[in-house]
C-alpha atoms as a PDB file:
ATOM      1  CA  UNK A   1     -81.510  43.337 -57.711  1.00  0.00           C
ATOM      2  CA  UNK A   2     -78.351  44.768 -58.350  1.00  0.00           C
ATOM      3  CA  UNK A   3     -74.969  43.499 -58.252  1.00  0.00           C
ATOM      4  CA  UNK A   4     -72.381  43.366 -55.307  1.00  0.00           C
ATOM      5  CA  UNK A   5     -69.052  43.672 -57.635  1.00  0.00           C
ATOM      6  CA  UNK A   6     -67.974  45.054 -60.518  1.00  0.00           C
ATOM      7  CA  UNK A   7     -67.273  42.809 -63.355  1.00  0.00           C
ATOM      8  CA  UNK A   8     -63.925  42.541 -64.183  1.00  0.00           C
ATOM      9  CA  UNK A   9     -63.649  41.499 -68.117  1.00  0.00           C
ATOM     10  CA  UNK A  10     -66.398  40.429 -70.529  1.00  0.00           C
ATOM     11  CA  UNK A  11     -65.828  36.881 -70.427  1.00  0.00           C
ATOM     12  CA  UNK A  12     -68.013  37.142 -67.001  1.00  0.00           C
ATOM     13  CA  UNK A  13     -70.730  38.590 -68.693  1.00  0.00           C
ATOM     14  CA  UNK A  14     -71.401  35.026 -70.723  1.00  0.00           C
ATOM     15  CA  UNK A  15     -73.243  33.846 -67.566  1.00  0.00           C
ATOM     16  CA  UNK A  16     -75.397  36.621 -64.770  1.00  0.00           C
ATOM     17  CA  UNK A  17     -73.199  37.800 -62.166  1.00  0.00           C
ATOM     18  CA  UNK A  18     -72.758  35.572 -59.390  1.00  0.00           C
ATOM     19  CA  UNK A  19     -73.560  37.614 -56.335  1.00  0.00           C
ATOM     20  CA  UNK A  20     -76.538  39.931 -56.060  1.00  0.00           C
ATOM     21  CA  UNK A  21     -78.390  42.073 -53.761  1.00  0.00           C
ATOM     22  CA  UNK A  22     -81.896  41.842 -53.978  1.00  0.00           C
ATOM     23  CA  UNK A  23     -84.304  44.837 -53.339  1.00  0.00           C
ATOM     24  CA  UNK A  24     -87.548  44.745 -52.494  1.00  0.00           C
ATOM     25  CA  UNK A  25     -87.466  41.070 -51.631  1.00  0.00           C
ATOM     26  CA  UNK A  26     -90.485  38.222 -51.310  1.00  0.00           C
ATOM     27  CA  UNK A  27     -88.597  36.045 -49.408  1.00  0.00           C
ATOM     28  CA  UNK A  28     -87.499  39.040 -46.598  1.00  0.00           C
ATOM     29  CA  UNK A  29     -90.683  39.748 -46.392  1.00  0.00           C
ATOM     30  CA  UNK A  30     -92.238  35.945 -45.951  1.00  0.00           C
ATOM     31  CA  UNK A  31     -89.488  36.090 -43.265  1.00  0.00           C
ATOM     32  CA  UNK A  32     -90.657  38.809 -41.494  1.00  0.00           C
ATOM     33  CA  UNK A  33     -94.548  37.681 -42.212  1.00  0.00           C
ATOM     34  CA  UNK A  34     -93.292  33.909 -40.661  1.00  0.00           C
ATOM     35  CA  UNK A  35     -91.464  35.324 -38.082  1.00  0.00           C
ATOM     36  CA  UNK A  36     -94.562  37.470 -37.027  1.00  0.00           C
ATOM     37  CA  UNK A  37     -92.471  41.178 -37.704  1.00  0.00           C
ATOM     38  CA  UNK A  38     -90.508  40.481 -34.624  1.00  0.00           C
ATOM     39  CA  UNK A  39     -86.850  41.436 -36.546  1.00  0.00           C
ATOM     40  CA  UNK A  40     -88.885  44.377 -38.840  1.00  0.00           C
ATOM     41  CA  UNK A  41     -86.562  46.726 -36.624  1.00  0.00           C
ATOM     42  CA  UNK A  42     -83.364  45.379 -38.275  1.00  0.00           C
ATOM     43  CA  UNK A  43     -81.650  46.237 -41.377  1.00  0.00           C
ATOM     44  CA  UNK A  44     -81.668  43.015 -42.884  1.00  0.00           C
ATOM     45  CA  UNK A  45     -80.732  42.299 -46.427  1.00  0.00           C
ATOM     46  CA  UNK A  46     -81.597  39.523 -48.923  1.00  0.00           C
ATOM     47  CA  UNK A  47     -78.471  38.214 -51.179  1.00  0.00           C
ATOM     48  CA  UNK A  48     -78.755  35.839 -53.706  1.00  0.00           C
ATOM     49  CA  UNK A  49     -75.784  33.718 -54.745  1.00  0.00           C
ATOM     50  CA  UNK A  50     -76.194  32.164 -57.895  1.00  0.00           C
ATOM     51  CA  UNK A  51     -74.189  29.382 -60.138  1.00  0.00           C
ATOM     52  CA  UNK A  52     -74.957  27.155 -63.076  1.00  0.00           C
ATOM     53  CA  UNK A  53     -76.710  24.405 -60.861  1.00  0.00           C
ATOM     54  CA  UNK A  54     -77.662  25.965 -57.598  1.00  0.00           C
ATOM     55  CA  UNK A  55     -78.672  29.415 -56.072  1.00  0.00           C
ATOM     56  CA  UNK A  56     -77.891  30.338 -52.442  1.00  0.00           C
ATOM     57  CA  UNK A  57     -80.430  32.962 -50.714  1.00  0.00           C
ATOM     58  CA  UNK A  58     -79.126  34.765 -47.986  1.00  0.00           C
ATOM     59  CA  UNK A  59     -80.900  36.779 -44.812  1.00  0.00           C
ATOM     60  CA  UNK A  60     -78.078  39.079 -43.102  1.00  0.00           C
ATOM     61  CA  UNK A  61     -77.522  42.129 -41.222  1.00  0.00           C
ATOM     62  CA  UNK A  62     -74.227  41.996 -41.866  1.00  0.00           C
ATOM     63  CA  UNK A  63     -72.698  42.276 -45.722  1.00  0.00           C
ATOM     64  CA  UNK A  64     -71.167  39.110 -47.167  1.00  0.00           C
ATOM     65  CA  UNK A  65     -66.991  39.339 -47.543  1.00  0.00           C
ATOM     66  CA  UNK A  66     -65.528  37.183 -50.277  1.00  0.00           C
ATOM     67  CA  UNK A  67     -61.848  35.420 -49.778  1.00  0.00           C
ATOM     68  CA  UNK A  68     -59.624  33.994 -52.263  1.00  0.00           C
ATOM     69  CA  UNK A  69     -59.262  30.285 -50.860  1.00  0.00           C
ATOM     70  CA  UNK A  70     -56.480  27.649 -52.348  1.00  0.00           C
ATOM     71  CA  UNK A  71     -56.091  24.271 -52.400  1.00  0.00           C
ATOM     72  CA  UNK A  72     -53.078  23.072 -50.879  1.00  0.00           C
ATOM     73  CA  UNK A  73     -52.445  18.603 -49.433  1.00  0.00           C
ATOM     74  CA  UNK A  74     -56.678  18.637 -49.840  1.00  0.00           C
ATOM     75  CA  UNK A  75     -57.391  21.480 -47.766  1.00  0.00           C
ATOM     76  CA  UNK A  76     -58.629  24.676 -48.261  1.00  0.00           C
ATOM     77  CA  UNK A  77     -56.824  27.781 -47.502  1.00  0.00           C
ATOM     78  CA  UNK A  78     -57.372  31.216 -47.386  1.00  0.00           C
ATOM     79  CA  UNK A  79     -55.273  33.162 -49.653  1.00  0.00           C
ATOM     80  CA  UNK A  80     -53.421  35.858 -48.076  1.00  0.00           C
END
């Protein structure tokens, strides 16, 4: 597993990096074991999104893209 950014200061290295990349994945390949190898032809990928409380696992072909979103009258908005 390997990280997807570079950290920016050393305050983020008080908690693990939030977004990772995870090699050589059990849960890609219970997917492909489930799925009976019918997507073992694809390049997918296994990310792992991770906070204090929860952690997000992710199946893609496709790499995740991260946007700055702000708050503005209660809704979100992506910051341009």
């Amino acid at each position: 597993m390997y990280r997807l950014s570079e950290v920016q200061n050393s305050k983020e290295l008080n908690f693990p990096h939030l977004f990772w990349k995870v090699e050589k994945s059990q849960l890609l390949e219970e997917f492909h074991r489930q799925s009976l190898e019918i997507y073992t032809d694809r390049d997918i990928t296994h990310y792992a999104f991770l906070s204090a409380s929860d952690c997000v696992d992710v199946l893609s072909e496709t790499e995740p893209t991260f946007n700055n979103l702000i708050k503005a009258d209660d809704v979100w908005l992506k910051e341009f």
